[in-house]
Every structure is written in C-alpha cells, then in structure tokens.
C-alpha atoms as a PDB file:
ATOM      1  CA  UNK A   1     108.894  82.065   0.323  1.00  0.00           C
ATOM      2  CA  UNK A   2     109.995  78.636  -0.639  1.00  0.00           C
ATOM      3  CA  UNK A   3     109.000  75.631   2.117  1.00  0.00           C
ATOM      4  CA  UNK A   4     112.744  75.349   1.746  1.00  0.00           C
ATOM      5  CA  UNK A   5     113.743  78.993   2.754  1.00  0.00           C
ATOM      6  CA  UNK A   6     110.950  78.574   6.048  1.00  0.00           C
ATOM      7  CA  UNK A   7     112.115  75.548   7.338  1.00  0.00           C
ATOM      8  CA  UNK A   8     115.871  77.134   7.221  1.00  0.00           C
ATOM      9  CA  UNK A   9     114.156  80.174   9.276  1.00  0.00           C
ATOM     10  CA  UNK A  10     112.495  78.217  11.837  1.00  0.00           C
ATOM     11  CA  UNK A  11     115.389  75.791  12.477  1.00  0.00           C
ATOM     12  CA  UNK A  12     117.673  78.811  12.990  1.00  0.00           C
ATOM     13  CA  UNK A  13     114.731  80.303  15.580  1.00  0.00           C
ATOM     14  CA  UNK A  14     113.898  83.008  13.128  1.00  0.00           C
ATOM     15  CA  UNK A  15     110.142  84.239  13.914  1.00  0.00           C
ATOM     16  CA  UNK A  16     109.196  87.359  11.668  1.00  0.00           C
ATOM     17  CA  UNK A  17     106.491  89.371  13.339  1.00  0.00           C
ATOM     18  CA  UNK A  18     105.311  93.232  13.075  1.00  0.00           C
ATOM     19  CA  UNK A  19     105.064  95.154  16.329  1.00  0.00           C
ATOM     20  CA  UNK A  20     103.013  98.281  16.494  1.00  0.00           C
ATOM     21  CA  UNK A  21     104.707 101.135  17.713  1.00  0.00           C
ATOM     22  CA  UNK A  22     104.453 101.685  21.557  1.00  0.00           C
ATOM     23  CA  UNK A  23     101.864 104.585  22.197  1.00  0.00           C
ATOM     24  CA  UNK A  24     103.764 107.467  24.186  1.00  0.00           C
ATOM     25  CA  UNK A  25     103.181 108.437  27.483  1.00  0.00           C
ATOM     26  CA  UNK A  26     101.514 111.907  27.918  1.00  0.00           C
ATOM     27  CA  UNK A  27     104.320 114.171  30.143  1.00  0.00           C
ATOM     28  CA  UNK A  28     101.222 115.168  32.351  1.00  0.00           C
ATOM     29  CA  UNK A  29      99.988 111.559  32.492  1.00  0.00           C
ATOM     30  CA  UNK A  30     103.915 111.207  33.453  1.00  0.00           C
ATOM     31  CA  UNK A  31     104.493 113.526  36.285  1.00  0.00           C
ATOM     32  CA  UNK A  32     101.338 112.171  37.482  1.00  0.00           C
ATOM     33  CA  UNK A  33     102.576 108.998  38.046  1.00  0.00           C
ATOM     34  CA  UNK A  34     106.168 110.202  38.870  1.00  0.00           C
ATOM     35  CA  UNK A  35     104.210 111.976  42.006  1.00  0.00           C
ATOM     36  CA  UNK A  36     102.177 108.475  42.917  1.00  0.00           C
ATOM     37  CA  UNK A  37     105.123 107.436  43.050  1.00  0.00           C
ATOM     38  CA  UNK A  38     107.023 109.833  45.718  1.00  0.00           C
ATOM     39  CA  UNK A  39     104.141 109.906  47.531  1.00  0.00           C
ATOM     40  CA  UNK A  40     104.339 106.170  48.411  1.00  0.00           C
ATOM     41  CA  UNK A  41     108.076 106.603  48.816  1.00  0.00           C
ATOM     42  CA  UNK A  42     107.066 109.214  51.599  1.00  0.00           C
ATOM     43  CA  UNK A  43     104.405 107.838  53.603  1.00  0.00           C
ATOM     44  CA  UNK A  44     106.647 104.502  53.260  1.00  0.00           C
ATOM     45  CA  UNK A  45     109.465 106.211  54.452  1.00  0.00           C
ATOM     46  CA  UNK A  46     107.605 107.710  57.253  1.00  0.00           C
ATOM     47  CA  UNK A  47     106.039 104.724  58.159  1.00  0.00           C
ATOM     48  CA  UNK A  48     109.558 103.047  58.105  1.00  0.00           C
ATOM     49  CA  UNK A  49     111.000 105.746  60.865  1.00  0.00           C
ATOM     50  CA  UNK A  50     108.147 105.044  63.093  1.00  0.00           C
ATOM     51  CA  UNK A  51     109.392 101.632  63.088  1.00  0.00           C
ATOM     52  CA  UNK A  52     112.741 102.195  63.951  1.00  0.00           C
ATOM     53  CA  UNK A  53     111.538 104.796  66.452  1.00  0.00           C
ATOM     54  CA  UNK A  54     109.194 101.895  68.594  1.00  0.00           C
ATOM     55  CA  UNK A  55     112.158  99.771  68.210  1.00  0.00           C
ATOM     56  CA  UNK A  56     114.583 102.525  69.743  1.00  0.00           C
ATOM     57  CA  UNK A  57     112.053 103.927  72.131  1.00  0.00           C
ATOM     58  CA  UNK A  58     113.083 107.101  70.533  1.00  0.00           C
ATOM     59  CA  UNK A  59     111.301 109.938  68.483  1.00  0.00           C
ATOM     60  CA  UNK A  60     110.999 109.114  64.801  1.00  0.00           C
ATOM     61  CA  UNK A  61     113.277 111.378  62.606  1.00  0.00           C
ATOM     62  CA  UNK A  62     110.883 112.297  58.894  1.00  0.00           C
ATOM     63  CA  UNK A  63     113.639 115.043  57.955  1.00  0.00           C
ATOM     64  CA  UNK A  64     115.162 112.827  55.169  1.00  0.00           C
ATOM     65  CA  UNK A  65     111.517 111.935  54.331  1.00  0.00           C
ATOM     66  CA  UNK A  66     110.189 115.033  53.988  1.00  0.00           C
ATOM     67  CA  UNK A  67     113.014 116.593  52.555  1.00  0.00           C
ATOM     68  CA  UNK A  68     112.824 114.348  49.699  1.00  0.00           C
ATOM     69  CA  UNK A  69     109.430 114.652  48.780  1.00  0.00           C
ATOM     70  CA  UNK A  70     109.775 118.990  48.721  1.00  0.00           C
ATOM     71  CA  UNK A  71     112.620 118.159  46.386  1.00  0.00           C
ATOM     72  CA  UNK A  72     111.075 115.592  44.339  1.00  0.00           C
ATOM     73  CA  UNK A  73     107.460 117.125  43.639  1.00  0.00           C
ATOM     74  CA  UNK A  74     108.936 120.285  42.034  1.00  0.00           C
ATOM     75  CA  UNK A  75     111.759 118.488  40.373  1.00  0.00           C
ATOM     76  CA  UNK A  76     108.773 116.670  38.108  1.00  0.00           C
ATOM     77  CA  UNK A  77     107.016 120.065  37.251  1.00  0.00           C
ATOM     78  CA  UNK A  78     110.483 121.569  35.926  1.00  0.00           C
ATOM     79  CA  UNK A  79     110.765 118.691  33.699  1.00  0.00           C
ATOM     80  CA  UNK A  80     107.519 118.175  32.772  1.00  0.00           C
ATOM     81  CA  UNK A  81     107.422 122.184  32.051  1.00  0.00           C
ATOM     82  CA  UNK A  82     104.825 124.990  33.384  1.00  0.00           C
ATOM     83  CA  UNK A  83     101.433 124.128  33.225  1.00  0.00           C
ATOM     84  CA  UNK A  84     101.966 120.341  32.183  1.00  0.00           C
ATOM     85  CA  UNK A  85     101.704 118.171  35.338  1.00  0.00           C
ATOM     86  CA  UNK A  86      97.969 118.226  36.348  1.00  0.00           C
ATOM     87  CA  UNK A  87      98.819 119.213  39.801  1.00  0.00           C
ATOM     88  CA  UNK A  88     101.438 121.970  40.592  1.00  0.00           C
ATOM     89  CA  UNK A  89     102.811 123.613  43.876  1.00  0.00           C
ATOM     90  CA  UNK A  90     101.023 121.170  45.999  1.00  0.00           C
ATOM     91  CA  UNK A  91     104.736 119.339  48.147  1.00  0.00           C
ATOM     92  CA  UNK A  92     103.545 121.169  51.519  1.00  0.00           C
ATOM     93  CA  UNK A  93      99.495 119.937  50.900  1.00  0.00           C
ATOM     94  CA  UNK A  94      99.919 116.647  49.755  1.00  0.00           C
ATOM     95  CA  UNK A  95     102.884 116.121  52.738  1.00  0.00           C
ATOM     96  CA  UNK A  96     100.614 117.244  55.565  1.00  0.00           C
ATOM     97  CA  UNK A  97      97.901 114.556  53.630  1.00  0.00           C
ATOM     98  CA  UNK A  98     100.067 112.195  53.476  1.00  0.00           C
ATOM     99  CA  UNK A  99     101.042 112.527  57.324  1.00  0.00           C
ATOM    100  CA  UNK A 100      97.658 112.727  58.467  1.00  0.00           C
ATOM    101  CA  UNK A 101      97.551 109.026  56.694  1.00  0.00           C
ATOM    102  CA  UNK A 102     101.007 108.133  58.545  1.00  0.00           C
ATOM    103  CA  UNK A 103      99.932 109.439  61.533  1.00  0.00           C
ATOM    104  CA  UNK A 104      96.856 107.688  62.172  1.00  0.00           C
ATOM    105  CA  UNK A 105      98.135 104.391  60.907  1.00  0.00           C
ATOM    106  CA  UNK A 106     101.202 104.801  63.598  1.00  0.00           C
ATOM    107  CA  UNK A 107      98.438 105.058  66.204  1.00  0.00           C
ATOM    108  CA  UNK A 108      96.093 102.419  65.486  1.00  0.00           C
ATOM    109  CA  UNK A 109      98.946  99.464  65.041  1.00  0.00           C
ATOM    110  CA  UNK A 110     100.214 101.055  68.669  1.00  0.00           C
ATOM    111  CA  UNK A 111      97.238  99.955  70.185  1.00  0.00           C
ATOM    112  CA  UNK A 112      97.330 103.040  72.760  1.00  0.00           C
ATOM    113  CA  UNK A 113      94.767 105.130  73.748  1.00  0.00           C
ATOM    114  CA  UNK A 114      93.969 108.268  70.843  1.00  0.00           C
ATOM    115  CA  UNK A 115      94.585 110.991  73.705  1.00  0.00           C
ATOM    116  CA  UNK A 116      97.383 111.167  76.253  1.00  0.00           C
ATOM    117  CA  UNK A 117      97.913 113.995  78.977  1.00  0.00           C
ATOM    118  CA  UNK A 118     101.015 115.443  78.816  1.00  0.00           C
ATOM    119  CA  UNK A 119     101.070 116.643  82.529  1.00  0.00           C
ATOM    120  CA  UNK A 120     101.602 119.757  81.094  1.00  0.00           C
ATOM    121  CA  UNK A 121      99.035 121.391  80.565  1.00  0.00           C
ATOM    122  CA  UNK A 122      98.679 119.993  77.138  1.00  0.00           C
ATOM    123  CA  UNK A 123      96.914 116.927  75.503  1.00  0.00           C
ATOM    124  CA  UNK A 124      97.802 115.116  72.471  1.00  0.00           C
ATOM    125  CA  UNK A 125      95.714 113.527  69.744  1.00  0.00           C
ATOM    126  CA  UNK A 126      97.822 110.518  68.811  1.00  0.00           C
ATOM    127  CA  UNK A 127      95.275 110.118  65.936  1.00  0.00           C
ATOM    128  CA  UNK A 128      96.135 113.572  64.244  1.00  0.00           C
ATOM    129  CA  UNK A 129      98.793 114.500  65.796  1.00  0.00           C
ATOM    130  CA  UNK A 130      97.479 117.686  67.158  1.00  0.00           C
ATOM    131  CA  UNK A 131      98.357 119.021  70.714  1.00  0.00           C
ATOM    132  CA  UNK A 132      95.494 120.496  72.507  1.00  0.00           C
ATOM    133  CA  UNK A 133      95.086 123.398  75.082  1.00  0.00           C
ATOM    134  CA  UNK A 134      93.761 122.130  78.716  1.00  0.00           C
ATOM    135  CA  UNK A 135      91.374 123.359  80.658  1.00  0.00           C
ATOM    136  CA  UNK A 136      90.632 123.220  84.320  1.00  0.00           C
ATOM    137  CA  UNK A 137      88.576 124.814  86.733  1.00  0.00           C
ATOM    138  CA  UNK A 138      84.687 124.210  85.908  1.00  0.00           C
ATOM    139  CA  UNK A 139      82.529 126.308  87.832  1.00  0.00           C
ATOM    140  CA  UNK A 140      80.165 128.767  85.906  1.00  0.00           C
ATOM    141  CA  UNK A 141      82.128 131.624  86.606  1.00  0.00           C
ATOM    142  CA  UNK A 142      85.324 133.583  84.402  1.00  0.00           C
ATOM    143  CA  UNK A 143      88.154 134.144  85.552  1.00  0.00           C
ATOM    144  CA  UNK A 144      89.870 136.626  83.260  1.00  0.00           C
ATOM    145  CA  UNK A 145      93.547 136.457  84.538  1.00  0.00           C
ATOM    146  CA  UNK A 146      93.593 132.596  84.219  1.00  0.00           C
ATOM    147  CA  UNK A 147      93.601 131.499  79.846  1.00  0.00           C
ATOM    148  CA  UNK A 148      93.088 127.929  81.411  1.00  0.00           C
ATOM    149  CA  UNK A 149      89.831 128.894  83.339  1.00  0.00           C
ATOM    150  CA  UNK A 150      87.557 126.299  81.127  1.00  0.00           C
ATOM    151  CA  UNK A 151      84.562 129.089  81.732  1.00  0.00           C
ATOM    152  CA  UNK A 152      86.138 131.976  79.990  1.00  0.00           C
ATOM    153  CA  UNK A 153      84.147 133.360  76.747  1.00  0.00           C
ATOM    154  CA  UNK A 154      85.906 135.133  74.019  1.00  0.00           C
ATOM    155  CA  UNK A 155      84.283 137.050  70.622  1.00  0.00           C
ATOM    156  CA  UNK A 156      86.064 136.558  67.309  1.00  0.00           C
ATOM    157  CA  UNK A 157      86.329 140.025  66.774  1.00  0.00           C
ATOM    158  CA  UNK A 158      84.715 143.335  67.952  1.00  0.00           C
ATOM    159  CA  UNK A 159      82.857 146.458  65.862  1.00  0.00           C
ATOM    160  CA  UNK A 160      83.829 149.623  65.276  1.00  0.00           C
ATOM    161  CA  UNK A 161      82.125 151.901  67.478  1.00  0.00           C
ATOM    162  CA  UNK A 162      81.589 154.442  64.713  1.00  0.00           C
ATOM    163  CA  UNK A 163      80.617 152.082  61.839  1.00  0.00           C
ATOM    164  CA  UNK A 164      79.085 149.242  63.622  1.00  0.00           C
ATOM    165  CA  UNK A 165      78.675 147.251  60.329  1.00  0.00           C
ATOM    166  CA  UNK A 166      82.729 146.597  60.363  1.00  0.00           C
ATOM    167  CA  UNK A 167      83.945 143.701  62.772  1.00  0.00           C
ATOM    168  CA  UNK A 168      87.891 144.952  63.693  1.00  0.00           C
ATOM    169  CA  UNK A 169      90.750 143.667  65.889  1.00  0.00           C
ATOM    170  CA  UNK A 170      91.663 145.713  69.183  1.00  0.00           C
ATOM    171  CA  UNK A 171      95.269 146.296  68.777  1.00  0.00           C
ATOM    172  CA  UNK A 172      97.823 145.407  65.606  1.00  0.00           C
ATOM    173  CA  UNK A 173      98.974 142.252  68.002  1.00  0.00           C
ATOM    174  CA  UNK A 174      95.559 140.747  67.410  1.00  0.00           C
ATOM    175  CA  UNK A 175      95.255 141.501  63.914  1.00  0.00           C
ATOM    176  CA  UNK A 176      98.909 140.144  62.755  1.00  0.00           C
ATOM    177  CA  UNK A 177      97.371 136.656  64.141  1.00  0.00           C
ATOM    178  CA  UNK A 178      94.236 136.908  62.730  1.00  0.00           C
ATOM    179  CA  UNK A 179      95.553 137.618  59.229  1.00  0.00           C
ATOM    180  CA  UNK A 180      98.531 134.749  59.957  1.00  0.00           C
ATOM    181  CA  UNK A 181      96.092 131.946  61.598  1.00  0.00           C
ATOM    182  CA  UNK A 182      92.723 132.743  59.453  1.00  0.00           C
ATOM    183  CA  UNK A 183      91.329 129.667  57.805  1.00  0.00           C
ATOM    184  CA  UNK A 184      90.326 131.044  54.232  1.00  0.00           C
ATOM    185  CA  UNK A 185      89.947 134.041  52.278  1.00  0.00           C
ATOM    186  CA  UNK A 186      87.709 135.751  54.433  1.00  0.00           C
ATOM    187  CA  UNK A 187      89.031 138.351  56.195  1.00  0.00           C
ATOM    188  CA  UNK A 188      86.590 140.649  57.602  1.00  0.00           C
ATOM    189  CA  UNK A 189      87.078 141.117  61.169  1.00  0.00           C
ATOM    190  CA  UNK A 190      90.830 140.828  61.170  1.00  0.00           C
ATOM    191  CA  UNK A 191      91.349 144.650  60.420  1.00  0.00           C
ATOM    192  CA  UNK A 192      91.604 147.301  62.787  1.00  0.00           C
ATOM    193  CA  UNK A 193      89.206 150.136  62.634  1.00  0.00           C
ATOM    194  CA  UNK A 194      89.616 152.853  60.365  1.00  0.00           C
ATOM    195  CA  UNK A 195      90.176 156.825  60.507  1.00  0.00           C
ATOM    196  CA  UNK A 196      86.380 158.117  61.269  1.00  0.00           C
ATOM    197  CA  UNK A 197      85.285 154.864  62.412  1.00  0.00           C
ATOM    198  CA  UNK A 198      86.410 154.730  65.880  1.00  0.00           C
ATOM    199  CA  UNK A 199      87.518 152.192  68.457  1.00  0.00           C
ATOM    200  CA  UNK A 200      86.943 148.247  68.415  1.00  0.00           C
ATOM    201  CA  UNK A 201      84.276 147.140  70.806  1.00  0.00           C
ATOM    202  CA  UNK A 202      84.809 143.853  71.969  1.00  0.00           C
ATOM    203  CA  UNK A 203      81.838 144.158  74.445  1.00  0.00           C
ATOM    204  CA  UNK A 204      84.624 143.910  77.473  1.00  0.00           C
ATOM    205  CA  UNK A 205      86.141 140.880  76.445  1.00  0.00           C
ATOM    206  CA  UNK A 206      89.622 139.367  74.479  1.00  0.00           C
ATOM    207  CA  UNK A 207      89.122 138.270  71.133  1.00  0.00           C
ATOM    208  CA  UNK A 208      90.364 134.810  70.380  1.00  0.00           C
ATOM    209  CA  UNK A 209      93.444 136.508  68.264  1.00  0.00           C
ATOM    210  CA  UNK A 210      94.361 138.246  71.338  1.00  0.00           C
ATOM    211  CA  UNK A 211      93.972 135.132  73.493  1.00  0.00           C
ATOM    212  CA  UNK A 212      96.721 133.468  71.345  1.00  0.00           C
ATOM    213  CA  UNK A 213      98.468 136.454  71.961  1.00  0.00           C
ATOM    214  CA  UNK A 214      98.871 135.778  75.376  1.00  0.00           C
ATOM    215  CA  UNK A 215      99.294 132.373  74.753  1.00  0.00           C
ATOM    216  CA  UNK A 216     102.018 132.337  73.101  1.00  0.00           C
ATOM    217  CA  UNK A 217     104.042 135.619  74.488  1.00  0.00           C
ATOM    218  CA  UNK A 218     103.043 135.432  77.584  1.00  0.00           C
ATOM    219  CA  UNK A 219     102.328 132.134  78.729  1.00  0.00           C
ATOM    220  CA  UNK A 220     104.393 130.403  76.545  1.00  0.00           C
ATOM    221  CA  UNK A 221     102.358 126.709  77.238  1.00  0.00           C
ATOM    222  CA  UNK A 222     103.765 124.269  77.780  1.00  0.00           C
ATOM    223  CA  UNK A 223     107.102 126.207  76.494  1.00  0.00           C
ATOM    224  CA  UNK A 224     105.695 126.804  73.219  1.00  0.00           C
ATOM    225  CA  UNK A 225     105.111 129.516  71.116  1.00  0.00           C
ATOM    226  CA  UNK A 226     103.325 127.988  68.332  1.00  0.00           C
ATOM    227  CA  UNK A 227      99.882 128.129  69.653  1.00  0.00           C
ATOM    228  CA  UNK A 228      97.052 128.986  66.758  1.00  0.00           C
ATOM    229  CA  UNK A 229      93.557 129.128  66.718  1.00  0.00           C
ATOM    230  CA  UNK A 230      91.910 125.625  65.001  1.00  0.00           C
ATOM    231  CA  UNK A 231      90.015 125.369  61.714  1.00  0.00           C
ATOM    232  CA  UNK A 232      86.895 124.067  61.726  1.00  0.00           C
ATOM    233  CA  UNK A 233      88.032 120.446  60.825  1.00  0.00           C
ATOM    234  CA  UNK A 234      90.936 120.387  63.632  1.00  0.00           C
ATOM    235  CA  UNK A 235      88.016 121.287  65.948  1.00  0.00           C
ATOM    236  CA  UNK A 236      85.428 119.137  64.444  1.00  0.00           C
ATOM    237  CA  UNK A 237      88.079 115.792  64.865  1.00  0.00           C
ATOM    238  CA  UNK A 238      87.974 116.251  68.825  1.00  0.00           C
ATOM    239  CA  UNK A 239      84.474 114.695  69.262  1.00  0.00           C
ATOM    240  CA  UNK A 240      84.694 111.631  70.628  1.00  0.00           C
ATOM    241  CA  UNK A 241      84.472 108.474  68.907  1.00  0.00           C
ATOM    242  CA  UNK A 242      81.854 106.997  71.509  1.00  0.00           C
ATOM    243  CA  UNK A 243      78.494 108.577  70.374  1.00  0.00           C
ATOM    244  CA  UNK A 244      77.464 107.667  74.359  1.00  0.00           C
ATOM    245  CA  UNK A 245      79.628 110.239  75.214  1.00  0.00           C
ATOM    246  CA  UNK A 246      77.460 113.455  76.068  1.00  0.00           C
ATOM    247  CA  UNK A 247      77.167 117.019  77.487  1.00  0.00           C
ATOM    248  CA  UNK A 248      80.251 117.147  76.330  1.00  0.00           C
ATOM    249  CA  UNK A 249      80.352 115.082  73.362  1.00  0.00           C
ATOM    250  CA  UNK A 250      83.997 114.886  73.845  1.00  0.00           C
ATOM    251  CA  UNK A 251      86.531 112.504  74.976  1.00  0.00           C
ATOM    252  CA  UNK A 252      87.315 111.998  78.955  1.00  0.00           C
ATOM    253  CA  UNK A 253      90.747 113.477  78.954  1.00  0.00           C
ATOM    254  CA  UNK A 254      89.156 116.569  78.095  1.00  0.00           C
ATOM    255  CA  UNK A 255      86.481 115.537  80.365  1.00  0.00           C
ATOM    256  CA  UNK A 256      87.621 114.329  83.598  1.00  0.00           C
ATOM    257  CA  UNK A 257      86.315 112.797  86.959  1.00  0.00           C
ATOM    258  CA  UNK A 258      87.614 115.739  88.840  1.00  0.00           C
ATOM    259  CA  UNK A 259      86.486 118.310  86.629  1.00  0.00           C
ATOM    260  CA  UNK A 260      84.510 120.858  88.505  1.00  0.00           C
ATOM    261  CA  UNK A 261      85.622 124.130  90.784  1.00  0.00           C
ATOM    262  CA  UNK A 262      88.206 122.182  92.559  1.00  0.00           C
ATOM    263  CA  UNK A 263      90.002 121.076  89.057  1.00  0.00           C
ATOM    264  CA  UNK A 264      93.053 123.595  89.568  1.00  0.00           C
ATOM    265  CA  UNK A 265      95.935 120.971  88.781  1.00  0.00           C
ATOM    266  CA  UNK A 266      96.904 120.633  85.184  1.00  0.00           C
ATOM    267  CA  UNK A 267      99.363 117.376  85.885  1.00  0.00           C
ATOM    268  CA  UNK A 268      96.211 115.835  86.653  1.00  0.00           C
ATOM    269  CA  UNK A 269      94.849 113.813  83.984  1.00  0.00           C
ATOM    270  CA  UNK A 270      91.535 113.641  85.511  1.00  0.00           C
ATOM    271  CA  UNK A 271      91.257 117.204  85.813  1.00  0.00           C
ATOM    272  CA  UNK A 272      90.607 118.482  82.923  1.00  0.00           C
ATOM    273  CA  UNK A 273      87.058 120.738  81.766  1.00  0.00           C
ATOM    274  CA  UNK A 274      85.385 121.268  78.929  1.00  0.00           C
ATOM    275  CA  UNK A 275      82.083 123.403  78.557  1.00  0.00           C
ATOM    276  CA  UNK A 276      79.512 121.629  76.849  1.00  0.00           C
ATOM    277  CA  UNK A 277      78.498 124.613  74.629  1.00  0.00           C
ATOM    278  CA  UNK A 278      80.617 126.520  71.764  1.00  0.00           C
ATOM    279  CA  UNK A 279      83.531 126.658  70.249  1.00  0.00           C
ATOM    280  CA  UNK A 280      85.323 128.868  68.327  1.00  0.00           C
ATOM    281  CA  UNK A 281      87.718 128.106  65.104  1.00  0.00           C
ATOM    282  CA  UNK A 282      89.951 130.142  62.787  1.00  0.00           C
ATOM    283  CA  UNK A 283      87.645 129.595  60.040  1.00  0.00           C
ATOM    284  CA  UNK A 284      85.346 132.340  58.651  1.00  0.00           C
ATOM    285  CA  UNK A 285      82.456 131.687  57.083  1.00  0.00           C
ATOM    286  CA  UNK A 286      82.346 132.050  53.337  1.00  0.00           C
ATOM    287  CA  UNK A 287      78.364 131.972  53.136  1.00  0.00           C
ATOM    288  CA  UNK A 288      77.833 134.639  55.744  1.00  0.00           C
ATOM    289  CA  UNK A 289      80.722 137.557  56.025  1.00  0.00           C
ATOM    290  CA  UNK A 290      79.674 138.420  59.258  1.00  0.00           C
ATOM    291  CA  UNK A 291      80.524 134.983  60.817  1.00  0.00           C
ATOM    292  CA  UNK A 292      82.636 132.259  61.917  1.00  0.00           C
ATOM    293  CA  UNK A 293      82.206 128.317  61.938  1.00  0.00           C
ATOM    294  CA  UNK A 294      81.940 127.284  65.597  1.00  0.00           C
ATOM    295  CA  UNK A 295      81.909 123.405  66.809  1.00  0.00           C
ATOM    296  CA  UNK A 296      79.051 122.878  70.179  1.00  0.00           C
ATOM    297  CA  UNK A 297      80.084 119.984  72.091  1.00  0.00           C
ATOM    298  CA  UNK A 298      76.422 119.671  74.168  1.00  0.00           C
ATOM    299  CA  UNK A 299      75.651 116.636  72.689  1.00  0.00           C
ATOM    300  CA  UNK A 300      76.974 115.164  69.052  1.00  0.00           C
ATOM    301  CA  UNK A 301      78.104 118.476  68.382  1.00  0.00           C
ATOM    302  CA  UNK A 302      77.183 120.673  66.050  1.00  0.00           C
ATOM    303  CA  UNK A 303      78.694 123.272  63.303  1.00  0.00           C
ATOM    304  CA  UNK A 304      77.099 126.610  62.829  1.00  0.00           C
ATOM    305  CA  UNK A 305      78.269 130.503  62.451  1.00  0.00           C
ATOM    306  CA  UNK A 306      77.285 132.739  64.169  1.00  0.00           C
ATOM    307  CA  UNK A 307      77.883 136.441  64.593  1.00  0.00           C
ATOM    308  CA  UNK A 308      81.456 137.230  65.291  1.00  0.00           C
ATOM    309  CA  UNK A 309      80.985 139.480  68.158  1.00  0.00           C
ATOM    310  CA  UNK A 310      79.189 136.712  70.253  1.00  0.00           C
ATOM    311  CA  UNK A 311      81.035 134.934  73.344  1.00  0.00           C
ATOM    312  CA  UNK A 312      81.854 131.621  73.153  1.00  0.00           C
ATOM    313  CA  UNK A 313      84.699 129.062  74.153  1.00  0.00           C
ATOM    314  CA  UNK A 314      88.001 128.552  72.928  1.00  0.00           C
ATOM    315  CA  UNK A 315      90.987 125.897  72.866  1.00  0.00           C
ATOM    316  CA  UNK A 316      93.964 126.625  71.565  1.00  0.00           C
ATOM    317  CA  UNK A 317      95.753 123.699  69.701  1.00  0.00           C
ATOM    318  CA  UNK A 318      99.170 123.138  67.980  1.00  0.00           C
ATOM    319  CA  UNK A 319     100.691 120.985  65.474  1.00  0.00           C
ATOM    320  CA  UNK A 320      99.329 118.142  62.996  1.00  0.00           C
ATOM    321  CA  UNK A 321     101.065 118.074  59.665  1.00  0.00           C
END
C-alpha cells in the first residue's frame, strides 16, 4: 500500500485488523450457567419477599419465586436437549438448597433468637425452618396414652414372630408412612410380615411409623397433618450451638426450667423436656440393613445405628424446604 493510500485510511478512521472467530459456548456449559443464573434470581427473589414481609409485618409470599424457578430449570434442559445440561431433574433439590440458604440468612439479619415456642405445642427453628414436636412431662416413667409424654420409647420397627431375621410394620397404616417418610433406599423394616412368617413383634410398644400415625390422624398437632419422622441431618441440626450446653446437648426451649413431672402445660415455654439419651430418625442405615441412624443428646451428641427393634425417643418435626 502506497504511504499515500494509508494516510487516506487513517484520516478517514479506517483501522484494518483480523479478529479470530469467537469460540462457541458448549450447550451444557450453557444451561449450566442459564441455571446459576435462576438460582440467584430465586434466592434473590426470596430474599426480596422477606423484605417486604418485615416491612408489612406480614408472612412473606415465595409462590411467584418458586414458581419460576420449577418453570425455568426444566425449560433449559428442553432446549439444551436430553442428556446435555450436566444436571437434570434437580428444580425441587436445588429449591429446598437454595431455601435452606434464604432461610438462615432471614434469621441471622433478624437478630431473634434461632427457636421460638409457638404456645402450641410446637417449636420452630427459625434457622431451618423446621417445626418441632414438644415435649413435656419429665419424670422416668411412660405414659402410653399421652404422644407428648417426653419419657415414651418407641422401636423403628418390630420382627416377625415366625422369621425373626425380618424387621416388619404392625398394621398397613404404619407401613404406608414408613415407605412415604423413609430417608433412602433402604427399606427393610417397612414391610409387613409375610404368609408363614407370622405377626410383627414390636416387644409391646408403637413403632415410630405408627406414632406419626397418631400424630397426624389423631392428634392432628398443632392442627396439622403433616407430621414426618426426621432424617438424620434434620435431627442432627437441633444440637445446640453452645457446646456448654449438656445432658441434653440441646437448646433450652427444648430444655426448660420447669421441665420435670410437673411440666404438663405446653403454652409454657419453659416447660418443655427432652431426654438426654436417643433419638430416632427416618433414615436407615445403608452400612448395616438391620439398623437405623439415631442422634443421643447426653452430651455433644452422638450418631450411631442401632438395631431397629430397640426403644428409644422420638420427636416428630415438620417443614423446612
């Protein structure tokens, strides 16, 4: 090119340059980000209802929130096409995550106390969300005909009296709930005993399914229904957050100064029991079939499994995510 032709170019703001082609986004790289992308558009839009809620002194409304997100997440996998985005099918998980997130950052900037009596009967874990099952009435001895009685024991399930090897459920009641609330895969000890194999022996006492049973169709807590047995995490997050805190390791709303034989009232915050021994959760174990993880509140608490015909405590819980 002439030094003529140039200067023209330049004076005119010509600039010739070459410019690599742009790489192209992988469609699973894509619908990853598209999802990063409604997921902070959720928990934002959570976030932003809790604000409007404190303002209102009124109870935040996620519908629109969550109804987007179920609507977005598969909308990404259609377009991206079966088997593309490296996540599928996971709105409902990555929702109740993403809560659990919302949920505990609502609490903290609220500057409240984690657990709050309901005067129902019921406590709530503003930290998770979850709504526990009170006790009362501490005094070493069952009472049978009260759920609430904080000494009542309970086996996971029973053995067949004719093939003592199989754990079983009592009735079809208890083993509907069992196979609905189970934590897992492993469901031994939610079926009902077989022909030749006789009845289920619970040793004399209600198995935890058949607790929520009652619970929920006959009790109705607290006017819900809903009751379920906790996994082994829901159970695990009730140990207090002050190590100091022993025999139980647990909070004092579940822990009260009036706990003892007297503690009768559940609209009294301070009377409310908890056994410092085991407790039961929905959640088998997958190392050894013929147990269940159980959380012991004695001292820092402790998870183990034991057999699932063995007594121990149980508090029913409801909601979360």
């Amino acid at each position: 090119m002439k030094p003529s032709h140039l200067a023209t170019l330049l004076t005119f703001g010509f600039v010739l340059t070459w410019c690599a082609p742009a790489s192209a986004v992988e469609p699973a790289t894509k619908c990853e980000a598209g999802k990063l992308k409604e997921a902070a558009k959720y928990l934002s839009c959570r976030l932003k209802a809790d604000a409007k809620a404190v303002t209102k002194s009124a109870s935040a409304d996620y519908s629109k929130c969550d109804e987007k997100l179920t609507t977005k997440f598969p909308a990404l996998e259609t377009k991206a096409g079966a088997g593309v985005c490296p996540t599928e099918g996971d709105a409902s998980t990555e929702k109740a995550a993403l809560t659990i997130d919302e949920t505990a950052t609502a609490w903290r900037l609220s500057a409240e106390p984690r657990f709050v009596d309901n005067g129902n009967g019921t406590i709530t874990d503003r930290r998770t969300n979850l709504t526990w099952e009170k006790k009362i009435k501490l005094d070493i001895g069952e009472d049978p005909l009260n759920e609430r009685d904080a000494d009542n024991r309970y086996v996971w399930a029973g053995r067949c009296s004719l093939n003592t090897s199989k754990f079983c459920q009592p009735n079809i009641d208890a083993a509907g709930r069992c196979f609905a609330q189970i934590d897992g895969d492993y469901a031994a000890g939610c079926y009902l005993c077989g022909a030749g194999e006789g009845t289920c022996d619970t040793n004399g006492r209600l198995t935890i399914w058949t607790f929520i049973d009652v619970l929920n169709d006959v009790d109705m807590l607290a006017g819900h229904n809903d009751w379920r047995i906790p996994t082994i995490r829901e159970l695990e997050s009730m140990r207090s957050d002050d190590m100091n805190l022993l025999h139980p390791a647990i909070d004092v709303a579940f822990n009260g100064s009036q706990c003892g034989a007297a503690c009768a009232n559940l609209a009294l915050p301070e009377c409310s029991c908890t056994r410092p021994l085991m407790y039961w959760s929905a959640t088998p174990s997958g190392f050894y079939a013929d147990g269940a993880w159980y959380v012991d509140f004695y001292d820092s608490g402790s998870d183990c499994y034991p057999y699932k015909d063995d007594a121990n405590f149980v508090r029913a819980v409801r909601g979360g995510s």
